[in-house]
N, C-alpha and C. Protein backbone atom coordinates (compact mmCIF):
# COMPACT_ATOMS: atom_id res chain seq x y z
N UNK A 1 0.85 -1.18 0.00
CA UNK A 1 0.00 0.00 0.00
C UNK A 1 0.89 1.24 0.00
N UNK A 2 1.04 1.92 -0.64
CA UNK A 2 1.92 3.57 -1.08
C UNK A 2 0.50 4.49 -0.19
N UNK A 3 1.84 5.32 0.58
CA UNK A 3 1.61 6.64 1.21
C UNK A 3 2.12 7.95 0.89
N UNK A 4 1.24 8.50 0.85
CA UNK A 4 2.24 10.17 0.52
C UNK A 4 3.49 10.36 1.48
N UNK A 5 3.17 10.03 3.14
CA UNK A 5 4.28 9.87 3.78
C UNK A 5 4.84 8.89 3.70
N UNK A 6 4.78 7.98 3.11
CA UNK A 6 6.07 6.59 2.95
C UNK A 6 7.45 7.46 1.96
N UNK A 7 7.98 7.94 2.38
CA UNK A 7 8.96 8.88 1.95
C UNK A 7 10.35 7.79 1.93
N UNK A 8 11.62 7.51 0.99
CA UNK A 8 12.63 6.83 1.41
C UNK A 8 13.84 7.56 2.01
N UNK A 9 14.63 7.11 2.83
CA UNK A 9 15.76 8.32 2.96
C UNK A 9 16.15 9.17 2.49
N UNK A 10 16.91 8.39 1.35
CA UNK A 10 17.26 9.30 0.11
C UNK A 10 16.17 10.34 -0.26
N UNK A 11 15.45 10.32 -0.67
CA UNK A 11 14.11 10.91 -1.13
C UNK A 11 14.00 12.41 0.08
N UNK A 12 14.19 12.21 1.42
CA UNK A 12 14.11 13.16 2.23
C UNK A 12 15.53 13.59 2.55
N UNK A 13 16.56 12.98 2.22
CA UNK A 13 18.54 13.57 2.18
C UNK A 13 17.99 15.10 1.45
N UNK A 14 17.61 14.00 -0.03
CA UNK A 14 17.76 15.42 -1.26
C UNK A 14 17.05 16.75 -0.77
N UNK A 15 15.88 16.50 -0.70
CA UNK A 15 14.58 17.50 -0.28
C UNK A 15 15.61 18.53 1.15
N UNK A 16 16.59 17.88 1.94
CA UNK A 16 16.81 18.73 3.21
C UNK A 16 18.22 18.97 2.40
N UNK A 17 19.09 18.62 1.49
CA UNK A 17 20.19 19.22 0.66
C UNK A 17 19.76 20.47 -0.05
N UNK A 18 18.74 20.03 -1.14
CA UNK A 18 18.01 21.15 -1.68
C UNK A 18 17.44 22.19 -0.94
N UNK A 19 17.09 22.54 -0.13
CA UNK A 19 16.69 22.98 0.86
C UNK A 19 17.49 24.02 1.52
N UNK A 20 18.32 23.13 2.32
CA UNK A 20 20.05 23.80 2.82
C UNK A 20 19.88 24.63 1.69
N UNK A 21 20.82 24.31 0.58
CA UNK A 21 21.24 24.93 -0.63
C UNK A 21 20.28 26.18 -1.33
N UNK A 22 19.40 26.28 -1.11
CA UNK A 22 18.68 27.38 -1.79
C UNK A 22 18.41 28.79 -0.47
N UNK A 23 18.25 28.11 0.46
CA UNK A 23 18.34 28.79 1.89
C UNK A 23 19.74 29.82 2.28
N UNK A 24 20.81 29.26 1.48
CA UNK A 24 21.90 30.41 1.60
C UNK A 24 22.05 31.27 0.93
N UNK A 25 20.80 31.49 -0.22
CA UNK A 25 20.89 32.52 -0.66
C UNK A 25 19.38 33.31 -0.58
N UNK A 26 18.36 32.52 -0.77
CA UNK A 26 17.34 32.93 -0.74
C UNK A 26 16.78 33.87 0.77
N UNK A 27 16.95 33.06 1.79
CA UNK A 27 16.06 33.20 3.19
C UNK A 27 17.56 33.41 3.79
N UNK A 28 17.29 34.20 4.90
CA UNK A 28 18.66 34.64 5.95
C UNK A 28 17.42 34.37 7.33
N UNK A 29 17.64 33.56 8.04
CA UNK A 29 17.46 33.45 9.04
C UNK A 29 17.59 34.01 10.56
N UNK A 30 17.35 34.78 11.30
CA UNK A 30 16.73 35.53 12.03
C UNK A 30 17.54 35.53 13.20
N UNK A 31 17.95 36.06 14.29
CA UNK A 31 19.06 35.62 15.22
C UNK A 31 17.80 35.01 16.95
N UNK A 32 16.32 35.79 16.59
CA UNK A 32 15.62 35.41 17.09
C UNK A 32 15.15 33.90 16.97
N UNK A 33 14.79 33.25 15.36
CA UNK A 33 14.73 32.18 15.27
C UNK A 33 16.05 30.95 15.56
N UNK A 34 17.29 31.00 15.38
CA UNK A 34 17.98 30.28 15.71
C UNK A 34 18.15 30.32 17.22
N UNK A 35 17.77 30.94 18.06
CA UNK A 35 17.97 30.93 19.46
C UNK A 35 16.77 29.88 19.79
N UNK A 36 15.61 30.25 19.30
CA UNK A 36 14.25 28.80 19.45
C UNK A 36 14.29 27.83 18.93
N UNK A 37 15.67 27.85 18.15
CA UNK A 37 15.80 26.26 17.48
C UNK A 37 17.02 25.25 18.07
N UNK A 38 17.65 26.55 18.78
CA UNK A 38 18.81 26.00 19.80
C UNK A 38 18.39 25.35 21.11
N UNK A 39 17.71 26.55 21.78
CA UNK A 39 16.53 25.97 22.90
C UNK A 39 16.36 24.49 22.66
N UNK A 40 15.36 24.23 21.53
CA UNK A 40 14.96 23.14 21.59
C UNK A 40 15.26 21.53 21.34
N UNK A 41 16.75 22.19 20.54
CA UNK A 41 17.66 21.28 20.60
C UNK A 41 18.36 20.87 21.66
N UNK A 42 18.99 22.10 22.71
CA UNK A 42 19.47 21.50 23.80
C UNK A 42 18.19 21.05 24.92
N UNK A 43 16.73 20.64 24.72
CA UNK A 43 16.27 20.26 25.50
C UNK A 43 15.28 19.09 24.92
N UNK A 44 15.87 18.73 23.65
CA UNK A 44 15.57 17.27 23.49
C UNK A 44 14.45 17.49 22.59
N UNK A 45 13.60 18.18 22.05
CA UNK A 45 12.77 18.31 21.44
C UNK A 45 12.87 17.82 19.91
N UNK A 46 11.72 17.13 19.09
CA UNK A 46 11.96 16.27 17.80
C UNK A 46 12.43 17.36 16.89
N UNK A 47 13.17 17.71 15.71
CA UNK A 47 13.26 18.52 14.81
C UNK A 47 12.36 18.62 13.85
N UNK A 48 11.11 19.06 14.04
CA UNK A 48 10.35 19.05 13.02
C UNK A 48 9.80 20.47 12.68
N UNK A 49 10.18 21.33 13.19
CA UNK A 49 9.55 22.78 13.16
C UNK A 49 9.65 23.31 11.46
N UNK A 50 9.39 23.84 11.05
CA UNK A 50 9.29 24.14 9.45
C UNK A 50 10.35 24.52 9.75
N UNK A 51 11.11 24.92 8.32
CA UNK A 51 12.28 25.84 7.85
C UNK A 51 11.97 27.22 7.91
N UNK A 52 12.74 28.09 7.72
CA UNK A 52 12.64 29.49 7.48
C UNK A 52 12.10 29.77 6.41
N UNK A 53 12.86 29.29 4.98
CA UNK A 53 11.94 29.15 4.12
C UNK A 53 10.28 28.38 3.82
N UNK A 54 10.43 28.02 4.41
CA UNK A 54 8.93 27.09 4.87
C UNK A 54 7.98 28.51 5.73
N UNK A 55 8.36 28.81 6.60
CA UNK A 55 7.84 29.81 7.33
C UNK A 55 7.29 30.79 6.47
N UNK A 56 8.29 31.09 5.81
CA UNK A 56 8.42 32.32 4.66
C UNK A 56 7.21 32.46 3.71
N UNK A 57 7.16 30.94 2.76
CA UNK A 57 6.10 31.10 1.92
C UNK A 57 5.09 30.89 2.75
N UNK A 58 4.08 30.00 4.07
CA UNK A 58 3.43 30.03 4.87
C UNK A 58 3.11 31.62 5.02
N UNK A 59 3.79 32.61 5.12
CA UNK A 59 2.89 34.03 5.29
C UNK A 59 3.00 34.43 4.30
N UNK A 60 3.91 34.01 3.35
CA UNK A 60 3.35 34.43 1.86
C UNK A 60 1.70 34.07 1.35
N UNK A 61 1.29 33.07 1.70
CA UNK A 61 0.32 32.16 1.19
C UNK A 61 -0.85 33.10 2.02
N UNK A 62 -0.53 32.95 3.47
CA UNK A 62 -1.80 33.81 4.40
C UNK A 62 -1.77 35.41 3.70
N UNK A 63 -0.80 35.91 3.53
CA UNK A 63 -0.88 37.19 3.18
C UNK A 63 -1.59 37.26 1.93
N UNK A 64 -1.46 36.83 1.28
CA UNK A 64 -1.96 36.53 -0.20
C UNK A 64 -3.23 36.67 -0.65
N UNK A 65 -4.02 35.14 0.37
CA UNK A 65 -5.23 34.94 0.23
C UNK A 65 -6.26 36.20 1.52
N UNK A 66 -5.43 37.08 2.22
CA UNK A 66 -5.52 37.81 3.04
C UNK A 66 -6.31 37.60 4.36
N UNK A 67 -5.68 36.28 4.72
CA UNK A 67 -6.29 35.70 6.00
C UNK A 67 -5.76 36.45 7.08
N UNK A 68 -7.45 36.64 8.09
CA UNK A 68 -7.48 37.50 9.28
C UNK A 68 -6.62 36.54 10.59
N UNK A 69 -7.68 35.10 10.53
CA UNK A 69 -6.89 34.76 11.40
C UNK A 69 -5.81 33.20 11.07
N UNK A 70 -5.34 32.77 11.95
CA UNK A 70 -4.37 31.53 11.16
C UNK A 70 -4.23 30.63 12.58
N UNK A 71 -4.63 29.70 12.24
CA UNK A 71 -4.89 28.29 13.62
C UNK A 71 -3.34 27.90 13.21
N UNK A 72 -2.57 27.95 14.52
CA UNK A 72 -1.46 26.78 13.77
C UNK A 72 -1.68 25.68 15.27
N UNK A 73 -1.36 24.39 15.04
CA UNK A 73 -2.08 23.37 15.82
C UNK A 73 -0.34 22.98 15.99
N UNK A 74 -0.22 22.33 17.44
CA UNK A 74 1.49 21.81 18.03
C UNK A 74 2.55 22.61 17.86
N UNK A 75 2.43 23.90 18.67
CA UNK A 75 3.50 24.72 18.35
C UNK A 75 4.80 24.31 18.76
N UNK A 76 4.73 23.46 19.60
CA UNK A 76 6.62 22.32 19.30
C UNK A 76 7.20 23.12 20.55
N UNK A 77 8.05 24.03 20.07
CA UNK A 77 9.44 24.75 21.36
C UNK A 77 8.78 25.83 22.02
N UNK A 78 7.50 26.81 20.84
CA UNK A 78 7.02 28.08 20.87
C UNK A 78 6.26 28.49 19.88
């Protein structure tokens, strides 16, 4: 049975290479956000929080469609 999340390693290496790689030029990351991603690293927390670029188009998308309000559900570290 195939899942959208049945993802293979490889398959998620590339996606977080590609990723890295477009991020050093595109998105500069925040000195506020790396301090909540440090936090939560030194206190054991899973790494799953979006990217910066992830973040990025996320209020691109709300801004866009010009949403008032925005539910985000498991805020993780904060």
């Amino acid at each position: 049975m195939s899942s959208a999340y049945n993802h293979s390693s490889t398959e998620l290496t590339a996606w977080t290479l590609n990723e890295q790689y477009y991020n050093t030029f595109l998105v500069e990351e925040d000195d506020v956000l790396k301090r909540a991603r440090q936090n939560s690293d030194d206190n054991g927390l899973p790494q799953i929080a979006v990217s910066a670029s992830q973040g990025k188009y996320l209020n691109l998308v709300a801004r866009s469609i010009g949403a008032k309000r925005i539910l985000e559900v498991g805020t993780l570290g904060g």
